[in-house]
N, C-alpha and C. Protein backbone atom coordinates (compact mmCIF):
# COMPACT_ATOMS: atom_id res chain seq x y z
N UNK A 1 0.83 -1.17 0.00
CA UNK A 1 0.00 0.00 0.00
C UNK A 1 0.88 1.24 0.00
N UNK A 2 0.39 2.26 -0.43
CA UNK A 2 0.85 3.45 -0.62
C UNK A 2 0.32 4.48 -0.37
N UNK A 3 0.76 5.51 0.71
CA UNK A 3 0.15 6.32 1.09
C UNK A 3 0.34 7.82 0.36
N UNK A 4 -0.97 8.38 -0.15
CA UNK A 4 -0.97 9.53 -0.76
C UNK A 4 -1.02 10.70 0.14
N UNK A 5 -0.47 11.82 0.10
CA UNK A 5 -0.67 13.08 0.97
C UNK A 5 -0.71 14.05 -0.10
N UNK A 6 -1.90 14.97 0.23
CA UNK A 6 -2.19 15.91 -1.01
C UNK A 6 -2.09 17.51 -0.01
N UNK A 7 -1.19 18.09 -0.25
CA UNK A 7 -1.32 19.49 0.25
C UNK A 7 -1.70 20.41 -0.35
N UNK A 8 -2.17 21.76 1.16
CA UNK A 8 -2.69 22.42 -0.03
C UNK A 8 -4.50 22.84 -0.64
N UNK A 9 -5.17 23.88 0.08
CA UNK A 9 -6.24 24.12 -0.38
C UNK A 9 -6.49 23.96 -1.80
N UNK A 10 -5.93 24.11 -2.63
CA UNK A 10 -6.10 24.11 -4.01
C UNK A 10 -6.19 22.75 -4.75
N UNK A 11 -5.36 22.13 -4.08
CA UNK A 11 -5.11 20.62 -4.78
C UNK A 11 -6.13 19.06 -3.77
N UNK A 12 -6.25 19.82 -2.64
CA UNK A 12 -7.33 19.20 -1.73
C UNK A 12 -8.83 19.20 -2.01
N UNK A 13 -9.07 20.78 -2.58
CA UNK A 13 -10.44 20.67 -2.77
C UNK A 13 -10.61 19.98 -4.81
N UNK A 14 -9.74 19.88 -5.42
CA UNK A 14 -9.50 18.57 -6.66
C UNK A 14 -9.59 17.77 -6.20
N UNK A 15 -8.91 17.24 -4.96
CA UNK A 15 -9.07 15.67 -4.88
C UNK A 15 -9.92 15.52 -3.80
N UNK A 16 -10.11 16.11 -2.46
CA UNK A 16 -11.55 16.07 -1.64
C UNK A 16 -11.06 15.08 -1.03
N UNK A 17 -9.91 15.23 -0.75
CA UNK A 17 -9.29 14.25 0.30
C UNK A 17 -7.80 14.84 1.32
N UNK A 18 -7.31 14.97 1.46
CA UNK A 18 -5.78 15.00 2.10
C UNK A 18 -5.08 13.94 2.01
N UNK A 19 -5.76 12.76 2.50
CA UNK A 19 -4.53 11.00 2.65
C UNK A 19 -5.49 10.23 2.28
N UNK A 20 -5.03 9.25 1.18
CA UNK A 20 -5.53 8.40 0.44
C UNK A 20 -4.69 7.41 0.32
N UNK A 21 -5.09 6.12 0.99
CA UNK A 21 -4.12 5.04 0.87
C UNK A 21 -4.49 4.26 -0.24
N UNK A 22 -3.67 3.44 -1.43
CA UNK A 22 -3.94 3.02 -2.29
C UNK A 22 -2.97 1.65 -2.77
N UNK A 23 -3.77 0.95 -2.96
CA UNK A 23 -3.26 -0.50 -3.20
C UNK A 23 -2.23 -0.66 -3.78
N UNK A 24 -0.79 -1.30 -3.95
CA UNK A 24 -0.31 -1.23 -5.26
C UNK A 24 0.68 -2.66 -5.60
N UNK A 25 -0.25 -2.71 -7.08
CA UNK A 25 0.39 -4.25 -7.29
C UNK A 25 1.90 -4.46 -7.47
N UNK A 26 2.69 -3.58 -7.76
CA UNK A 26 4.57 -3.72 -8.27
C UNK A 26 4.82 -2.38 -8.28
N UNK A 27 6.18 -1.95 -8.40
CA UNK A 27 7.13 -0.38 -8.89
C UNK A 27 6.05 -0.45 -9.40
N UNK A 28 6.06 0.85 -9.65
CA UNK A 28 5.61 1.81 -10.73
C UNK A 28 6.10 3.48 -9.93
N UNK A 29 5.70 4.23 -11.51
CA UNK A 29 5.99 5.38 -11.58
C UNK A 29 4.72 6.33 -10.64
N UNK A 30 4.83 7.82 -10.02
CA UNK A 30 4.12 8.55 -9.23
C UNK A 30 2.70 8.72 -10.71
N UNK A 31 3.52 9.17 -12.07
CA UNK A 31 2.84 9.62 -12.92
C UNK A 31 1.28 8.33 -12.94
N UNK A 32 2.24 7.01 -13.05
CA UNK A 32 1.42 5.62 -13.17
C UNK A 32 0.51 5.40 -12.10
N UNK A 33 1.03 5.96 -10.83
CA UNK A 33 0.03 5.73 -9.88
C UNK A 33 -1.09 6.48 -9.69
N UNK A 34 -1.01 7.82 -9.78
CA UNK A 34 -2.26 8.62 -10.09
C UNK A 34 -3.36 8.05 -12.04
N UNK A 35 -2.23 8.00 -12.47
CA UNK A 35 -3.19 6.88 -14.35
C UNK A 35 -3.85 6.27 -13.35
N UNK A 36 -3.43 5.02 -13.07
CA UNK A 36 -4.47 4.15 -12.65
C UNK A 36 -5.62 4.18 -11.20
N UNK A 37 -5.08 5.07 -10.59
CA UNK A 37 -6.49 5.52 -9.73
C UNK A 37 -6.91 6.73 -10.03
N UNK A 38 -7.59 6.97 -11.29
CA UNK A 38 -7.94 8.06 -11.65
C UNK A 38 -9.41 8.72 -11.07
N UNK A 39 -10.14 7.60 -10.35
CA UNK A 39 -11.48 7.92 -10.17
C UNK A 39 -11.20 9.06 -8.24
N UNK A 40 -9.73 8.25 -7.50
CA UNK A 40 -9.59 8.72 -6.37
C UNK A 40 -8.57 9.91 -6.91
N UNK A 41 -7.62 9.96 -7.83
CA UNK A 41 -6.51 10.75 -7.54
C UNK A 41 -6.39 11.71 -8.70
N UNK A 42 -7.41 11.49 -9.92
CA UNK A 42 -7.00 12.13 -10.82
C UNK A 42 -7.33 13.29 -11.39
N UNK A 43 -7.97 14.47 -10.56
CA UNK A 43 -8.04 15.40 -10.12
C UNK A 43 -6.39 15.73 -10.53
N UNK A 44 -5.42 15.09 -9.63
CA UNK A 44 -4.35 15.61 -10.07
C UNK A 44 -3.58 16.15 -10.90
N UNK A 45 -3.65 14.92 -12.32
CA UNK A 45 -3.22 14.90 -13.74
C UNK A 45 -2.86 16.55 -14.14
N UNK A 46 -3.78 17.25 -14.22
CA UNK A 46 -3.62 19.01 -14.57
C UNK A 46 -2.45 19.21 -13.92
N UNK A 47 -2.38 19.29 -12.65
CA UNK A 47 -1.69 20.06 -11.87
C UNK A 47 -0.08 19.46 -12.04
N UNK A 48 0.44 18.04 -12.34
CA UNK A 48 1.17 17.31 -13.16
C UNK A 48 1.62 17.88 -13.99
N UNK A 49 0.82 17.87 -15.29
CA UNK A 49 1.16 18.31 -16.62
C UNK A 49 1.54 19.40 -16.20
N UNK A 50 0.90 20.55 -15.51
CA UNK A 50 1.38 22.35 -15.68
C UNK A 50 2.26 22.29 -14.68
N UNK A 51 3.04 21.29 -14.10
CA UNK A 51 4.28 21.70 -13.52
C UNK A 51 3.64 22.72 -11.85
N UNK A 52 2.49 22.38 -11.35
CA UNK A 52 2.27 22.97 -10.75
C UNK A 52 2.36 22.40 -9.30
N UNK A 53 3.09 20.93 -9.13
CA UNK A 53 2.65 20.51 -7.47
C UNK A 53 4.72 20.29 -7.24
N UNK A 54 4.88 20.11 -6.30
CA UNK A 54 6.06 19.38 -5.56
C UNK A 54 5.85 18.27 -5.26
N UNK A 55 6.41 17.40 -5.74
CA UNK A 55 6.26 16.15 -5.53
C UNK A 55 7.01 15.19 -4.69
N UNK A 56 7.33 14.70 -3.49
CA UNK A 56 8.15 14.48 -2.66
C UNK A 56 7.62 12.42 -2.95
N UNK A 57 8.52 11.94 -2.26
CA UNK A 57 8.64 10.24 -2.15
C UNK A 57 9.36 10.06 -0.68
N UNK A 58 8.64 9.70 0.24
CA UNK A 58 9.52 9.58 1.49
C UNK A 58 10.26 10.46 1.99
N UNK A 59 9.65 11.99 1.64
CA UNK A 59 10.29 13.00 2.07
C UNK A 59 11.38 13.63 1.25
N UNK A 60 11.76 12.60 0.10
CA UNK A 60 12.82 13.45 -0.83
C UNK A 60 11.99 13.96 -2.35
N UNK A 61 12.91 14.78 -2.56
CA UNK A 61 12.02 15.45 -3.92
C UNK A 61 11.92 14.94 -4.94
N UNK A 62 10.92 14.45 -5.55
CA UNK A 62 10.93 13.62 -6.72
C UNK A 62 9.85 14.15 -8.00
N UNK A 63 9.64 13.57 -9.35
CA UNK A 63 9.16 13.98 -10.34
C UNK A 63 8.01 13.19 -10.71
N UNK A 64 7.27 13.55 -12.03
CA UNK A 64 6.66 12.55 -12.60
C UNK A 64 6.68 10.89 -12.21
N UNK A 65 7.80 10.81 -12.76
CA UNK A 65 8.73 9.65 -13.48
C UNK A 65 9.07 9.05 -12.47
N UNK A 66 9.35 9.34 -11.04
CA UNK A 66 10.03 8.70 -9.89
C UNK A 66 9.46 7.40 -9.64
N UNK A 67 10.16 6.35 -9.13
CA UNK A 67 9.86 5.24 -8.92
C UNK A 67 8.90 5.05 -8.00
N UNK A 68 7.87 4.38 -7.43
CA UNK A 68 7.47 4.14 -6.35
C UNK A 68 7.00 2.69 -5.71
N UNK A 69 7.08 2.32 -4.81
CA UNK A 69 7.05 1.29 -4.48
C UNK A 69 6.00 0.61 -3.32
N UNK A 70 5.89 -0.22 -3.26
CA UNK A 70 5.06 -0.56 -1.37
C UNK A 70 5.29 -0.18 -0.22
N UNK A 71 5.05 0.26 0.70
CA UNK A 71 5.18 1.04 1.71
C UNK A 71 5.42 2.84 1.66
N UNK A 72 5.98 2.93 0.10
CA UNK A 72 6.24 4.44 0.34
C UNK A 72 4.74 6.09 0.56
N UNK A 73 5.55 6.92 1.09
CA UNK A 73 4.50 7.79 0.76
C UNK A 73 4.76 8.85 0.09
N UNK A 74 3.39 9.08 -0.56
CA UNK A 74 3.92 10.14 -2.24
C UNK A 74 3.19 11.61 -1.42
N UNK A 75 4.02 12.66 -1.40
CA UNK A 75 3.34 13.70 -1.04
C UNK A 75 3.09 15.16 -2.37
N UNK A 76 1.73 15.38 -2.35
CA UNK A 76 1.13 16.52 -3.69
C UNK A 76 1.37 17.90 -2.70
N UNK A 77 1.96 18.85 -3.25
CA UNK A 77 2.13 20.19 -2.57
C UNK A 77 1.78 20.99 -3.40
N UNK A 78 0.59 21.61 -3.42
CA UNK A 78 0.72 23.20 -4.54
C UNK A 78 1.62 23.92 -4.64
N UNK A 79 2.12 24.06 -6.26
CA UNK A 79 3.13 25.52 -5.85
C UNK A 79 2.81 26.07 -7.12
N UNK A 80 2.14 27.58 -6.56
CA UNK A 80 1.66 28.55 -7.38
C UNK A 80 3.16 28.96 -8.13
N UNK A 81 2.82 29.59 -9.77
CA UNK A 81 3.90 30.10 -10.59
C UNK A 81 4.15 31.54 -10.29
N UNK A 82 4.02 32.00 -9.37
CA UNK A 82 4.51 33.09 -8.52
C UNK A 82 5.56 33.20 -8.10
N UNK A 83 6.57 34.37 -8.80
CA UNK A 83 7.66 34.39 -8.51
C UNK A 83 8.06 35.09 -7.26
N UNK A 84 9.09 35.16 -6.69
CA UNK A 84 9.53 35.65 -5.33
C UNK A 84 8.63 36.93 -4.99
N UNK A 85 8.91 37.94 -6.14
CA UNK A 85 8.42 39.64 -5.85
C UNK A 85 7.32 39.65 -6.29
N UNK A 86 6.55 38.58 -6.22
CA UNK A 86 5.13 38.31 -6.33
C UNK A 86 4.44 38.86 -8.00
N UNK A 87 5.23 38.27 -8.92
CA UNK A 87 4.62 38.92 -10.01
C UNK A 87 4.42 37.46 -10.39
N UNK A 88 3.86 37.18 -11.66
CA UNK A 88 3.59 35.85 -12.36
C UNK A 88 5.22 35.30 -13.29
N UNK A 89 5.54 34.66 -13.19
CA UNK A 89 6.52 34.07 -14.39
C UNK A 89 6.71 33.60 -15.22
N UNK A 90 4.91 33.47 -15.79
CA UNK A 90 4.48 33.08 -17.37
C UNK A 90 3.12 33.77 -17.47
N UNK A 91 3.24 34.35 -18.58
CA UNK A 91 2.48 35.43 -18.97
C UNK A 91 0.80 34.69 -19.28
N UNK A 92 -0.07 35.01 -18.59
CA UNK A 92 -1.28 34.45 -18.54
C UNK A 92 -2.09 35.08 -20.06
């Protein structure tokens, strides 16, 4: 099993959860594990693609692509494209 942690008003009220534990048959990828529980987790997918969450694995920083395994926990963090002096850093 694998425990999901979703931070974050923005990415909580997408998924309408905070911790979501989820079955998992072998490795796979963070990207693969949200694919296949798409009905609990996939709210996410957007926020993925636009480069918009932090993605941690047992506390270290990880990507898409990162491995994941049984026992680990995957943590979702919003991070707005707001740069330091609070302006935007891609032109809306």
């Amino acid at each position: 099993m694998v425990t999901v942690l979703v931070l974050g008003h923005v990415l909580r009220d997408a998924v309408g959860d905070s911790e979501i534990d989820v079955v998992l048959s072998g490795p796979t990828t963070v990207k693969k594990l949200v694919e296949a529980n798409q009905t609990r987790l996939g709210a996410l997918l957007p926020f993925i693609a636009g480069r918009e969450t932090l993605i941690t694995i047992n506390k270290r920083i990880g990507t898409d692509d990162s491995p994941v395994r049984d026992g680990d926990t995957v943590q979702f963090a919003y991070q707005s494209r707001a740069s330091y002096d609070g302006t935007r850093d891609i032109p809306v």
